[in-house]
Structures are given as structure tokens and as C-alpha cells.
PDB file of N, CA and C in Angstrom:
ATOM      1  N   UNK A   1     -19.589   4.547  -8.455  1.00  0.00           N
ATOM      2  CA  UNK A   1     -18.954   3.828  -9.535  1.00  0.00           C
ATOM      3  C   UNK A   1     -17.601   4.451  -9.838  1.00  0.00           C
ATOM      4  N   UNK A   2     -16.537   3.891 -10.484  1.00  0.00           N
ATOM      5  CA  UNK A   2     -15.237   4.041 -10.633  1.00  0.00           C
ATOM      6  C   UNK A   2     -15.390   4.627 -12.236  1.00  0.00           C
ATOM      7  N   UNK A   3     -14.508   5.831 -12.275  1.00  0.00           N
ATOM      8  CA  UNK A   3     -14.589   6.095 -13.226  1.00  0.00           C
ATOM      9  C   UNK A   3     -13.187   5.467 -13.950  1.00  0.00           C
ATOM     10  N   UNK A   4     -13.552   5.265 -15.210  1.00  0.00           N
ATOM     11  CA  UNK A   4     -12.590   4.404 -15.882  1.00  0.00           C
ATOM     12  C   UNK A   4     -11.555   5.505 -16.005  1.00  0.00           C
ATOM     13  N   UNK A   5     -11.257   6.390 -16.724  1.00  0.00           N
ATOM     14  CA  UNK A   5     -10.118   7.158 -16.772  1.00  0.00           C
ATOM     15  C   UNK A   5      -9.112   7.288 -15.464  1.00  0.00           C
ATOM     16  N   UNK A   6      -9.978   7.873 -14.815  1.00  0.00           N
ATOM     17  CA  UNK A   6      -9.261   8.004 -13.195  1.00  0.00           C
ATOM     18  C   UNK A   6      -8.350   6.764 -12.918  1.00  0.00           C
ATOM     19  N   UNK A   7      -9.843   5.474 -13.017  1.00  0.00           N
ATOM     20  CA  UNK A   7      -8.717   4.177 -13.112  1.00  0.00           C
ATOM     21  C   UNK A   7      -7.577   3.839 -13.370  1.00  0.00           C
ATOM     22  N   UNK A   8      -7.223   3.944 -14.995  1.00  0.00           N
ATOM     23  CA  UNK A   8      -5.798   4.455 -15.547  1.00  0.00           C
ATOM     24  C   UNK A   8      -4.986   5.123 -15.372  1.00  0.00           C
ATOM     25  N   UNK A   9      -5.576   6.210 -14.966  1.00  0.00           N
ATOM     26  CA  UNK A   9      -4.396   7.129 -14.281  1.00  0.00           C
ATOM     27  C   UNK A   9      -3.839   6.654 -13.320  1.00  0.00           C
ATOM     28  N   UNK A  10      -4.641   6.528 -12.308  1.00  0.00           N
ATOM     29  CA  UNK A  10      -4.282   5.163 -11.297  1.00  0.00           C
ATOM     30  C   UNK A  10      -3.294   4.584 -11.141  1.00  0.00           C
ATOM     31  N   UNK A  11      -3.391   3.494 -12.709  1.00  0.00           N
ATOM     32  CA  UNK A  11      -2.465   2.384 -12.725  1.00  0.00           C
ATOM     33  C   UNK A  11      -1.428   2.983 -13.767  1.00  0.00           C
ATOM     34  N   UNK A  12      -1.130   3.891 -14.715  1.00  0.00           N
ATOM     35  CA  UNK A  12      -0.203   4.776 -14.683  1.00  0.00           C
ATOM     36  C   UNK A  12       0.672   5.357 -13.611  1.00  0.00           C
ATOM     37  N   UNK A  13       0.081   6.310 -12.661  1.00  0.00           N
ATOM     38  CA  UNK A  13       0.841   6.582 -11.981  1.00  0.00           C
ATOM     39  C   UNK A  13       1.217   5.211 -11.094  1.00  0.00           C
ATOM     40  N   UNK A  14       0.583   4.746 -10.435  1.00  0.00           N
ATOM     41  CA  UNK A  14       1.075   3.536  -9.965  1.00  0.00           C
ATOM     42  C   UNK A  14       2.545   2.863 -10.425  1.00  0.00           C
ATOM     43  N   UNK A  15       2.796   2.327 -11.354  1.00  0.00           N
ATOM     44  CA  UNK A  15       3.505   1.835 -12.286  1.00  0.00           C
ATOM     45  C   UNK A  15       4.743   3.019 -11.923  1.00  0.00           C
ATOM     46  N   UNK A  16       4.655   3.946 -12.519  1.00  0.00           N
ATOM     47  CA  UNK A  16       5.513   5.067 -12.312  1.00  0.00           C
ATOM     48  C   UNK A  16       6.477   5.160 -11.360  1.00  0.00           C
ATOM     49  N   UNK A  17       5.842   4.908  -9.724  1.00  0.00           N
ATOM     50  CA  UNK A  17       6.068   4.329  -8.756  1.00  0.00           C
ATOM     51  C   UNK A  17       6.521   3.487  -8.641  1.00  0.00           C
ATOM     52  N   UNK A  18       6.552   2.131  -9.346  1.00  0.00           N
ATOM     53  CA  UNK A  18       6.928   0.963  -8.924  1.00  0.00           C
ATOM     54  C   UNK A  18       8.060   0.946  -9.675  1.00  0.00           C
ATOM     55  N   UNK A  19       8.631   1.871 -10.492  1.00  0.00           N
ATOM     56  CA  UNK A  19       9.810   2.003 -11.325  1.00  0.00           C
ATOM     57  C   UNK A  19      10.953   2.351 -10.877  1.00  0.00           C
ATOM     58  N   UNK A  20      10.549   3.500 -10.254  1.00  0.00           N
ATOM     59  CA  UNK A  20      11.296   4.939  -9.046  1.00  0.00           C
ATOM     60  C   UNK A  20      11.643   3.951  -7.973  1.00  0.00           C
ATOM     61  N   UNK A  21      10.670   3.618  -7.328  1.00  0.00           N
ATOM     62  CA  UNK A  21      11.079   2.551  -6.498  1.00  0.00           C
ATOM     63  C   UNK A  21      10.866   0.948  -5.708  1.00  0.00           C
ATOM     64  N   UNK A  22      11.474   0.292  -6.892  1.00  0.00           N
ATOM     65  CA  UNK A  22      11.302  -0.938  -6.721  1.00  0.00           C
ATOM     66  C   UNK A  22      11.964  -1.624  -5.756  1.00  0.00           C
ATOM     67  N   UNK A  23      12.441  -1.238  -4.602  1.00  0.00           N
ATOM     68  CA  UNK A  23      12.448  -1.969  -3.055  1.00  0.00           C
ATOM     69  C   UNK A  23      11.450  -2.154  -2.395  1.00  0.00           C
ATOM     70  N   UNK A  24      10.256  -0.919  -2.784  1.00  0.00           N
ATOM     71  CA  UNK A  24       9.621  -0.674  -1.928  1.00  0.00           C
ATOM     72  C   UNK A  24       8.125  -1.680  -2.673  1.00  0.00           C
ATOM     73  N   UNK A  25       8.497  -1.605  -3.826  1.00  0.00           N
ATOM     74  CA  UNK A  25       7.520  -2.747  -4.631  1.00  0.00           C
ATOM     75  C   UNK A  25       7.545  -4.400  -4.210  1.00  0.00           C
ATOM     76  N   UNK A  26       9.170  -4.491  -4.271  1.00  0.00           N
ATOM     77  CA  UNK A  26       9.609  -5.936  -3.288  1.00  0.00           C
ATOM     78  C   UNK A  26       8.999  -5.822  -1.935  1.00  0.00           C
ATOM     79  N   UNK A  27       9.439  -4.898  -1.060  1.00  0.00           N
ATOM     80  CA  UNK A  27       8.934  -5.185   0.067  1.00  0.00           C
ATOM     81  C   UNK A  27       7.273  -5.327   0.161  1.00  0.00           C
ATOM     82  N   UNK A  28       6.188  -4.644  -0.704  1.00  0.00           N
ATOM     83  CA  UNK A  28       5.233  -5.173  -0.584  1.00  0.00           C
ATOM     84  C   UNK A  28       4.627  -6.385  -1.337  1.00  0.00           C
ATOM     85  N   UNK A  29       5.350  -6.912  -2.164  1.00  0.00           N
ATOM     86  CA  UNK A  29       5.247  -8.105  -2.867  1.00  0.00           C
ATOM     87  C   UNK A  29       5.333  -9.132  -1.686  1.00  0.00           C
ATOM     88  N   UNK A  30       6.393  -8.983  -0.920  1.00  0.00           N
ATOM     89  CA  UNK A  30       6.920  -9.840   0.073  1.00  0.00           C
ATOM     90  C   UNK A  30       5.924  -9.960   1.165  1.00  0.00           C
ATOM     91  N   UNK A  31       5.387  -8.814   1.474  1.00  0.00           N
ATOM     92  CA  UNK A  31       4.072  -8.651   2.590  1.00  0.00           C
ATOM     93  C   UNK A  31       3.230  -9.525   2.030  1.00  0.00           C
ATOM     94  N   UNK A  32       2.809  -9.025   1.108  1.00  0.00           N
ATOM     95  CA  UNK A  32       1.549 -10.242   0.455  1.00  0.00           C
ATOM     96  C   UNK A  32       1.324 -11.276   0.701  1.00  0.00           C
ATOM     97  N   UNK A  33       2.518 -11.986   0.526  1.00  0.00           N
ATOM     98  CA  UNK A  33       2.778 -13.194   0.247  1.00  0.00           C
ATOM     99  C   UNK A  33       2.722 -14.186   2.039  1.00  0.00           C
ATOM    100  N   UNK A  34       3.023 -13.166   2.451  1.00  0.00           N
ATOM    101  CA  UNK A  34       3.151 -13.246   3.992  1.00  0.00           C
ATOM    102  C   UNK A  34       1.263 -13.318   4.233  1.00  0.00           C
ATOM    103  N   UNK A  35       0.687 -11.906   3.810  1.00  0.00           N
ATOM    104  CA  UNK A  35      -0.248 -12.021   4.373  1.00  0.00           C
ATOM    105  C   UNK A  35      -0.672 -10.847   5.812  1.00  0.00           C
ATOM    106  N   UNK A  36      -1.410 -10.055   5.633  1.00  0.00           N
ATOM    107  CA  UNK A  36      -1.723  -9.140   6.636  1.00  0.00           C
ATOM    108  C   UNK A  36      -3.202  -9.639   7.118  1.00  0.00           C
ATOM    109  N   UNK A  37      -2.737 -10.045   8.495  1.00  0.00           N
ATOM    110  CA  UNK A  37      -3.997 -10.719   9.148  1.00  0.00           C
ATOM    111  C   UNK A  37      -4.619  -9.586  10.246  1.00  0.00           C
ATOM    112  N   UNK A  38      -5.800  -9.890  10.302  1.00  0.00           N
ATOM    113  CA  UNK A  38      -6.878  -9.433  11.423  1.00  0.00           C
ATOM    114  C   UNK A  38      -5.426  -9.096  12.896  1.00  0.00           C
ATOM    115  N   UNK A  39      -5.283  -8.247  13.495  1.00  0.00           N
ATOM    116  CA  UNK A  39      -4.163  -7.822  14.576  1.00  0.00           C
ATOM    117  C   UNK A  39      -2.618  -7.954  14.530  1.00  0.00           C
ATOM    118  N   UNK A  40      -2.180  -7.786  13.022  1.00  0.00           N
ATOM    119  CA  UNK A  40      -0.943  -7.367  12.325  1.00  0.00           C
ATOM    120  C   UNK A  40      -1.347  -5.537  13.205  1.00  0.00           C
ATOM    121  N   UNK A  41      -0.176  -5.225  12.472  1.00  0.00           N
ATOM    122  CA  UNK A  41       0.222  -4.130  13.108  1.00  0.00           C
ATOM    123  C   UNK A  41       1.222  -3.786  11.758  1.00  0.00           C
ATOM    124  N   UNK A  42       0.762  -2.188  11.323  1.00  0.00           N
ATOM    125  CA  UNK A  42       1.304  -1.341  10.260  1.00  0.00           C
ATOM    126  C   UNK A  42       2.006  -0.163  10.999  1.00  0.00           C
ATOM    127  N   UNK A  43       3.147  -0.469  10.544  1.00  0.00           N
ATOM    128  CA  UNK A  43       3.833   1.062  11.302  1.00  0.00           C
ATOM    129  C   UNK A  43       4.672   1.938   9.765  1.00  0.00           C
ATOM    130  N   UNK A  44       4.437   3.110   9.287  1.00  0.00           N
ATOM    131  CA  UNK A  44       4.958   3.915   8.999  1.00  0.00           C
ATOM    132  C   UNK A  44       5.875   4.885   9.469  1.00  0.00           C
ATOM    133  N   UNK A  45       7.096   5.370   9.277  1.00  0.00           N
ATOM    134  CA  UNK A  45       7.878   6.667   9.233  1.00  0.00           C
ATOM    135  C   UNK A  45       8.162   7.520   8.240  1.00  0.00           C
ATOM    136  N   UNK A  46       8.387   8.589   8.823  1.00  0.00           N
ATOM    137  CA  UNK A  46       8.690   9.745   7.630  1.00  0.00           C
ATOM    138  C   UNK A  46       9.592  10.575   8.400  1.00  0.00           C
ATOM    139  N   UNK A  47      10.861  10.685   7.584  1.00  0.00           N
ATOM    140  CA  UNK A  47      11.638  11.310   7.822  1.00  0.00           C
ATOM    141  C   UNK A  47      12.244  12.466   7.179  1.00  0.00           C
ATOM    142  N   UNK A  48      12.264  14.036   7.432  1.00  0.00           N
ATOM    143  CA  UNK A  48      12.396  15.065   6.555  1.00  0.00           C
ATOM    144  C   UNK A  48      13.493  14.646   5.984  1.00  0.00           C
ATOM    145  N   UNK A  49      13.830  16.009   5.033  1.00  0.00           N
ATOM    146  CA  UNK A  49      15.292  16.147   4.954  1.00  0.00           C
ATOM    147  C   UNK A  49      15.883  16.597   6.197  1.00  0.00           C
ATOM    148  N   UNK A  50      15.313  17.517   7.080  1.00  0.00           N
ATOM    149  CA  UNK A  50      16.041  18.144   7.889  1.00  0.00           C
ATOM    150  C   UNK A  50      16.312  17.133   9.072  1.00  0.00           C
ATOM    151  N   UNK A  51      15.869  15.773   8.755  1.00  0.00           N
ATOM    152  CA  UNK A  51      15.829  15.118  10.037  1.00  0.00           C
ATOM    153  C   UNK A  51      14.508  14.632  10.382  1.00  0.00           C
ATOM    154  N   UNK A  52      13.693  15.168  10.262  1.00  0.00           N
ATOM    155  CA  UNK A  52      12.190  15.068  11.772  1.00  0.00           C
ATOM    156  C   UNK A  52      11.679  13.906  11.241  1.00  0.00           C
ATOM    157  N   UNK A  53      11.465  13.374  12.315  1.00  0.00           N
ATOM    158  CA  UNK A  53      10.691  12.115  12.345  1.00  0.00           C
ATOM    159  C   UNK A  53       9.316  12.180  12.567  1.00  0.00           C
ATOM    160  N   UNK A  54       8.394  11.700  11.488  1.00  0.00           N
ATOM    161  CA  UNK A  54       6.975  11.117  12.053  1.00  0.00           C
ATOM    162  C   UNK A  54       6.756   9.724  11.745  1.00  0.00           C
ATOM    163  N   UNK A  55       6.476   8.967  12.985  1.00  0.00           N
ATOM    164  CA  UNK A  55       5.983   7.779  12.889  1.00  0.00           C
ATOM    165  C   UNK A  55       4.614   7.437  13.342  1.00  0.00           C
ATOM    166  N   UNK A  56       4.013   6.309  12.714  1.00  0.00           N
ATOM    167  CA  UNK A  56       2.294   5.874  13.082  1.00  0.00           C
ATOM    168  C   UNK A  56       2.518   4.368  12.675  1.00  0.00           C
ATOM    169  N   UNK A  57       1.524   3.850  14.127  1.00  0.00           N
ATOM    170  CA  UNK A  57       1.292   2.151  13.494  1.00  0.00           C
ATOM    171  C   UNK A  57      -0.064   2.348  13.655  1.00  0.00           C
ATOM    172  N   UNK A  58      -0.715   1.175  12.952  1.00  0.00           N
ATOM    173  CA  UNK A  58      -2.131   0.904  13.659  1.00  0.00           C
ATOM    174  C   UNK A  58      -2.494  -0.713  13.631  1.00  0.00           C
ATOM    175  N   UNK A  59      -3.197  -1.517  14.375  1.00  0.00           N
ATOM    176  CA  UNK A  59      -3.473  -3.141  14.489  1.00  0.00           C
ATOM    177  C   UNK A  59      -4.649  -2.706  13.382  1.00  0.00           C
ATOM    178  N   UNK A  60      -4.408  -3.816  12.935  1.00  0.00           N
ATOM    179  CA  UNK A  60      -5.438  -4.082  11.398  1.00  0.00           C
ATOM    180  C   UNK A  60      -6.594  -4.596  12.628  1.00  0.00           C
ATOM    181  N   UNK A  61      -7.656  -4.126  12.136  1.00  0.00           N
ATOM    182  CA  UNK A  61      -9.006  -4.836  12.341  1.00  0.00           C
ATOM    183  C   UNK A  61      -9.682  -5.322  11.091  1.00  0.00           C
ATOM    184  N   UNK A  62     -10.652  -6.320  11.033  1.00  0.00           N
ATOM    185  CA  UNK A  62     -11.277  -7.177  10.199  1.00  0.00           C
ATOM    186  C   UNK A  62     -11.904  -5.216   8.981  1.00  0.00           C
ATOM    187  N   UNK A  63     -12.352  -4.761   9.389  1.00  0.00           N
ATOM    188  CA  UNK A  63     -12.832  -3.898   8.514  1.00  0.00           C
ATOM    189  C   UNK A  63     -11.724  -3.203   8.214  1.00  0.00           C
ATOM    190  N   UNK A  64     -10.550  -2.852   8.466  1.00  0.00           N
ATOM    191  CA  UNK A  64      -9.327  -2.427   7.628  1.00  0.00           C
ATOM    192  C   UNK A  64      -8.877  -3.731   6.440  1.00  0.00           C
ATOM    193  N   UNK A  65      -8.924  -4.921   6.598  1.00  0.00           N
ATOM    194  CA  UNK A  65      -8.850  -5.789   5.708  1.00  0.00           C
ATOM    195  C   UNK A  65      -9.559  -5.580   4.581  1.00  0.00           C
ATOM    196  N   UNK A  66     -10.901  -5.151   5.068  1.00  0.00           N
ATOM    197  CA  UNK A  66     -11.938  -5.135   3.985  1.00  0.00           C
ATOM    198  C   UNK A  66     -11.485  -3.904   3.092  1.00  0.00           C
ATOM    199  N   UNK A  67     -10.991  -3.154   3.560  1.00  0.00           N
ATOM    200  CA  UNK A  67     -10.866  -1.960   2.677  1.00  0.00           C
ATOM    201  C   UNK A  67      -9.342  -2.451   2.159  1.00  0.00           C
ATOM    202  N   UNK A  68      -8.121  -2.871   2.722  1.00  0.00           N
ATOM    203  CA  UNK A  68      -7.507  -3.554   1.647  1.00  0.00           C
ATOM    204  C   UNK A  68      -7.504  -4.721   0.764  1.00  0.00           C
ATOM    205  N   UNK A  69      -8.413  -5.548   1.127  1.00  0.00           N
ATOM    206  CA  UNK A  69      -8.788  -6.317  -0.201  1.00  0.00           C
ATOM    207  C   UNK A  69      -9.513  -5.721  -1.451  1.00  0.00           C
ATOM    208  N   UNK A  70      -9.748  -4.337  -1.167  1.00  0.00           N
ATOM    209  CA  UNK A  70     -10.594  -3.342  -2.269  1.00  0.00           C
ATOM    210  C   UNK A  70      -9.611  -2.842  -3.024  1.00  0.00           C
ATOM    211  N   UNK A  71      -8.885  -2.246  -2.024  1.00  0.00           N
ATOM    212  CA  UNK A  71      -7.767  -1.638  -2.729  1.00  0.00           C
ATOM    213  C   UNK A  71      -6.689  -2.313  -3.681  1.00  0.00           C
ATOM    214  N   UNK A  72      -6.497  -3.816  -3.074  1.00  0.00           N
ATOM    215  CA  UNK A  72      -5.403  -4.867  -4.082  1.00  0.00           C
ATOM    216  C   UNK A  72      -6.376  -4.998  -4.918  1.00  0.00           C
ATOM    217  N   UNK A  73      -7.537  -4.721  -5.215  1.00  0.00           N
ATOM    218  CA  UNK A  73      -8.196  -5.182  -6.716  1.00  0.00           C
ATOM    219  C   UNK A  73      -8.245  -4.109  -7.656  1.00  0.00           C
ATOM    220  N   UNK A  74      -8.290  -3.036  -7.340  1.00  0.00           N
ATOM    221  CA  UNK A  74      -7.539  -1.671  -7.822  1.00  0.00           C
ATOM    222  C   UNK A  74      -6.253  -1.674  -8.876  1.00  0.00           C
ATOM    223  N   UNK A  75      -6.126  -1.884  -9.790  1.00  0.00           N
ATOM    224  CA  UNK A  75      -5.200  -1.716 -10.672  1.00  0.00           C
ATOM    225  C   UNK A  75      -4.402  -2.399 -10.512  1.00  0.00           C
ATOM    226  N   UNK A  76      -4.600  -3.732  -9.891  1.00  0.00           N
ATOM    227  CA  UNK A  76      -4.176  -5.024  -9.818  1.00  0.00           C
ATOM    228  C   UNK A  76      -2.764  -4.399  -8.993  1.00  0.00           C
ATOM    229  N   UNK A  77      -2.956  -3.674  -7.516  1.00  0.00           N
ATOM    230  CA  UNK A  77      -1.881  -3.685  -6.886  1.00  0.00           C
ATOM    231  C   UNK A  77      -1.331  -5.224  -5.955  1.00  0.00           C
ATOM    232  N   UNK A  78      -0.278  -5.393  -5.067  1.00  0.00           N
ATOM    233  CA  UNK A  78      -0.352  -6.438  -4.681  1.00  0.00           C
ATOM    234  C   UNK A  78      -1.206  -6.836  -3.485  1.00  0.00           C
ATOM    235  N   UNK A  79      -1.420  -8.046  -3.143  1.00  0.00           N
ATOM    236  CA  UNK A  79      -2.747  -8.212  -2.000  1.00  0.00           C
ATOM    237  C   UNK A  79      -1.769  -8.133  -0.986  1.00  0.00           C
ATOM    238  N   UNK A  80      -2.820  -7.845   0.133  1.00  0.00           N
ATOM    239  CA  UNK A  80      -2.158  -7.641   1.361  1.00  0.00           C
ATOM    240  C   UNK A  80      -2.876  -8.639   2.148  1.00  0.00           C
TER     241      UNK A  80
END
């Protein structure tokens, strides 16, 4: 079970986030809306300060869906 406090904090910090940086709030508003289907493909980067690059994708499978349709009900983030 979800503890309610944690919850809030949650969607506190959440929010917090979406303040700092709201491109990155658009750009997943925009995904949504699009829709992340069964063999989409998620790619992340991270780039230091000093430069270094780490990047990762992965193809959505039907049970990665399932765990983000859990997660967009979560403090009412956006659906994916």
C-alpha cells in the first residue's frame, strides 16, 4: 500500500521539478499525447559537466507499459 505522506512528497517534489524545468515538462506532455506504444524505443543521455557521455535506450514491451500506466496515475504525472 502507498503511503499517503510519501505520496505528497511525491507530488511536491514533482511539481518542484516541473517549475525548474518546464521544457522538459512540455516535452513529456507532448509524448503523451503522442502516446508510447508496445516497441517505441526510449533513449536517454547524460552528459557531465566535464563532457562524458552516458547514453541508454530500451523498446518498450507490453509489461514496461504496465508499469507506466502505474506510474502516470501517481500524482497525476502525464500518461505515457
Amino acid at each position: 500500500m502507498i503511503n499517503p505522506k510519501r505520496l505528497m512528497e511525491f507530488k511536491r517534489l514533482r511539481d518542484e521539478f516541473a517549475q525548474r524545468h518546464p521544457k522538459f515538462t512540455m516535452f513529456l506532455d507532448a509524448a503523451s499525447k503522442e502516446g508510447v506504444q508496445e516497441g517505441s524505443v526510449i533513449e536517454i543521455q547524460i552528459t557531465s559537466p566535464e563532457g562524458k557521455t552516458l547514453c541508454s535506450n530500451l523498446r518498450v514491451s507490453q509489461e514496461d507499459l504496465e508499469l507506466l500506466n502505474t506510474l502516470k496515475h501517481l500524482g497525476h504525472t502525464p500518461k505515457l
